[in-house]
C-alpha atoms as a PDB file:
ATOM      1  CA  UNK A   1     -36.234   1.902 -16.798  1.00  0.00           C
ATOM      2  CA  UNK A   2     -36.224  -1.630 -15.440  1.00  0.00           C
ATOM      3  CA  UNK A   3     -32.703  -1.025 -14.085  1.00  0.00           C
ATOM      4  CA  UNK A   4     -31.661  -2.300 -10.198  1.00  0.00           C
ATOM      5  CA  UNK A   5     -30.437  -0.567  -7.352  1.00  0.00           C
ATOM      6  CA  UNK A   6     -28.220  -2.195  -4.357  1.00  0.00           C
ATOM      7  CA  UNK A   7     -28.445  -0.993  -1.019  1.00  0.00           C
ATOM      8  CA  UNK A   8     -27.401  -2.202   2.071  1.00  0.00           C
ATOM      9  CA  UNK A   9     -29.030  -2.486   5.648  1.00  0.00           C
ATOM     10  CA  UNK A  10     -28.174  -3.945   9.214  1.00  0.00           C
ATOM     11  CA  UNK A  11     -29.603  -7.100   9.784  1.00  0.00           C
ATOM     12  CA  UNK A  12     -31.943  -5.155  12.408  1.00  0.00           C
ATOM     13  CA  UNK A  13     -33.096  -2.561   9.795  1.00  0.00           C
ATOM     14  CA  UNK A  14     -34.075  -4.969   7.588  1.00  0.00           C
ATOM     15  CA  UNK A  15     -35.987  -6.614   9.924  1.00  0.00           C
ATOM     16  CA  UNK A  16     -37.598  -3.682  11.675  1.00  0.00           C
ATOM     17  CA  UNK A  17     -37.934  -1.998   8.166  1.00  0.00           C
ATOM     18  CA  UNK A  18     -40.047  -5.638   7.139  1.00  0.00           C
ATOM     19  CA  UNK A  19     -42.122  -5.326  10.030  1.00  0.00           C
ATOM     20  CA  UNK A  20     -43.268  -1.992   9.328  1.00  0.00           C
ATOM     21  CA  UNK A  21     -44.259  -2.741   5.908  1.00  0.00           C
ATOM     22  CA  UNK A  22     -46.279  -6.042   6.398  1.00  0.00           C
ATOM     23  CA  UNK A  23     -47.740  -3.912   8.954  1.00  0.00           C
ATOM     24  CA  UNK A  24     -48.361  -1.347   5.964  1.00  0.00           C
ATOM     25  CA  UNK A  25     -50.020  -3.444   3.629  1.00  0.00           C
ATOM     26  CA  UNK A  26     -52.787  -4.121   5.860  1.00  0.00           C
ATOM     27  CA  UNK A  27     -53.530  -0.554   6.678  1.00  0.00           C
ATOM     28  CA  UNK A  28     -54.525   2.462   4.909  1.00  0.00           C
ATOM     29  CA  UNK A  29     -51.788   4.696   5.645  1.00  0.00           C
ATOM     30  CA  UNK A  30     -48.107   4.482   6.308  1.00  0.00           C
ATOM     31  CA  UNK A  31     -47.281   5.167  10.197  1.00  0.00           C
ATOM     32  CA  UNK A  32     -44.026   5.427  12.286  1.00  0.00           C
ATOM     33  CA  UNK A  33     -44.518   3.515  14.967  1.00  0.00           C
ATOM     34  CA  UNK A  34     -41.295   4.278  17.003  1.00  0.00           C
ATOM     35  CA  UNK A  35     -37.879   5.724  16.965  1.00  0.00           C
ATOM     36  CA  UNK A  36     -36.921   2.450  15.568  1.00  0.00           C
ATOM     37  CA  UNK A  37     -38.685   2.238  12.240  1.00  0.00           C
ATOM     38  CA  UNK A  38     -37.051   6.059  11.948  1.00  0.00           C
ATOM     39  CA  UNK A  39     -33.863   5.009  12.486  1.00  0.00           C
ATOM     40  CA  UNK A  40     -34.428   2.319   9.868  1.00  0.00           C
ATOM     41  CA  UNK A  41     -36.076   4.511   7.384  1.00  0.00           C
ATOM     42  CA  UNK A  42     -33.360   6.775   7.598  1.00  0.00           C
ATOM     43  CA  UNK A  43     -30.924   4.311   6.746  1.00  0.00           C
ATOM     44  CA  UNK A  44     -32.439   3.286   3.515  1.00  0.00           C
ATOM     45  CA  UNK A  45     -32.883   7.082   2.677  1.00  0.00           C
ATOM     46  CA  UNK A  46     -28.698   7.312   3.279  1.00  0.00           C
ATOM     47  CA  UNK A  47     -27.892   3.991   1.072  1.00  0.00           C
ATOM     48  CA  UNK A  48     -30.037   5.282  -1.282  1.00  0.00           C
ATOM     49  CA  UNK A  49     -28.573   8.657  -1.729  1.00  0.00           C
ATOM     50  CA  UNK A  50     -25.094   6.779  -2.165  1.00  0.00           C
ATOM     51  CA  UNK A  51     -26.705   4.678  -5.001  1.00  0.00           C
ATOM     52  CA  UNK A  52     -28.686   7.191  -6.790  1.00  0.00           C
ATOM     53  CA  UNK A  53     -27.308  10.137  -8.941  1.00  0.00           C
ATOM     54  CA  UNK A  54     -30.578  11.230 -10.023  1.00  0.00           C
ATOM     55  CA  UNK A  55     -31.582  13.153  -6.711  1.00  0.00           C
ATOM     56  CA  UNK A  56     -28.797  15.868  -7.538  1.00  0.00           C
ATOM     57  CA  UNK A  57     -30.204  15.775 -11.249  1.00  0.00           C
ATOM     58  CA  UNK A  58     -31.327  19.200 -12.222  1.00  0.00           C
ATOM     59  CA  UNK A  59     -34.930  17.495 -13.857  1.00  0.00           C
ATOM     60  CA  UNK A  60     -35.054  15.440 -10.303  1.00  0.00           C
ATOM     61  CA  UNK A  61     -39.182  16.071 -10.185  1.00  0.00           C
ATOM     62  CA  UNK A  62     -39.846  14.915 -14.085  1.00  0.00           C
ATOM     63  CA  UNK A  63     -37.673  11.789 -13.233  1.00  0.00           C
ATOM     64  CA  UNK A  64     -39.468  10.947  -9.769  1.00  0.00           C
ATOM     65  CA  UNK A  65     -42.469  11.379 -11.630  1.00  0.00           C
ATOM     66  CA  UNK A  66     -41.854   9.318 -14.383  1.00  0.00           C
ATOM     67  CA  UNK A  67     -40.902   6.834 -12.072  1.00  0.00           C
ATOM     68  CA  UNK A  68     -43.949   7.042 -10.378  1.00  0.00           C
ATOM     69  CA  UNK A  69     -46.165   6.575 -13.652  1.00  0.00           C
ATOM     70  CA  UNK A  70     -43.755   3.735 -14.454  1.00  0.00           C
ATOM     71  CA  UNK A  71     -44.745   2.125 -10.940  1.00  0.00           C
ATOM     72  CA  UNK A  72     -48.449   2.650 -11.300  1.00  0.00           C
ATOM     73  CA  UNK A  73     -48.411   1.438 -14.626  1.00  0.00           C
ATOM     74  CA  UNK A  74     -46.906  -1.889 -13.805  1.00  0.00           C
ATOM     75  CA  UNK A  75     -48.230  -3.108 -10.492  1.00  0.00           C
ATOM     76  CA  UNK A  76     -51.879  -0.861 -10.212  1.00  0.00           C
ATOM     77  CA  UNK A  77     -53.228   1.304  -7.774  1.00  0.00           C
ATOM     78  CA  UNK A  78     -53.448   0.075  -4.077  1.00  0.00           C
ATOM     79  CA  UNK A  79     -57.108   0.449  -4.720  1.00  0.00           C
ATOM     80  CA  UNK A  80     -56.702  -1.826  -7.111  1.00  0.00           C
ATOM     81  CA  UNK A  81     -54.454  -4.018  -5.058  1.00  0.00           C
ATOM     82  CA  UNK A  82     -51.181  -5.434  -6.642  1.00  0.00           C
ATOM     83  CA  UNK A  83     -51.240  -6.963  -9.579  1.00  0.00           C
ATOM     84  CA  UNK A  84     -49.039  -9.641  -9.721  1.00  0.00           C
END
């Protein structure tokens, strides 16, 4: 499935959205800090709905899932750690 999506952010999503996910990788769980990262979060959610058409798919959960093997598969576990 090694296909690529575009979506576009502010210049201040992008950077909030990078801060919270260095923060991420160093911490067990994902957490919203702030109205902020929301607003940024959100953001990516609304690009992404313009890019995707597989959300309004009627076999959305088999593809989400699949894509979620297909991630695992590639890159590991985070107990594993990445593996690049």
């Amino acid at each position: 499935m090694d296909e690529t999506v575009t979506i576009t952010v502010t210049k201040a999503e992008a950077l909030v959205l990078f801060e919270l996910l260095a923060e991420f990788s160093n911490a067990p769980a994902l957490s919203i800090p702030g109205e902020a990262e929301r607003i940024s979060l959100r953001a990516v959610q609304a690009s992404l709905e313009k890019a995707l058409v597989e959300p309004f798919m009627e076999d959305y959960q088999r593809i989400v899932d699949d894509a979620r093997k297909e991630l695992v598969a590639k890159w590991g576990s985070s107990e594993e750690g990445l593996n690049t």
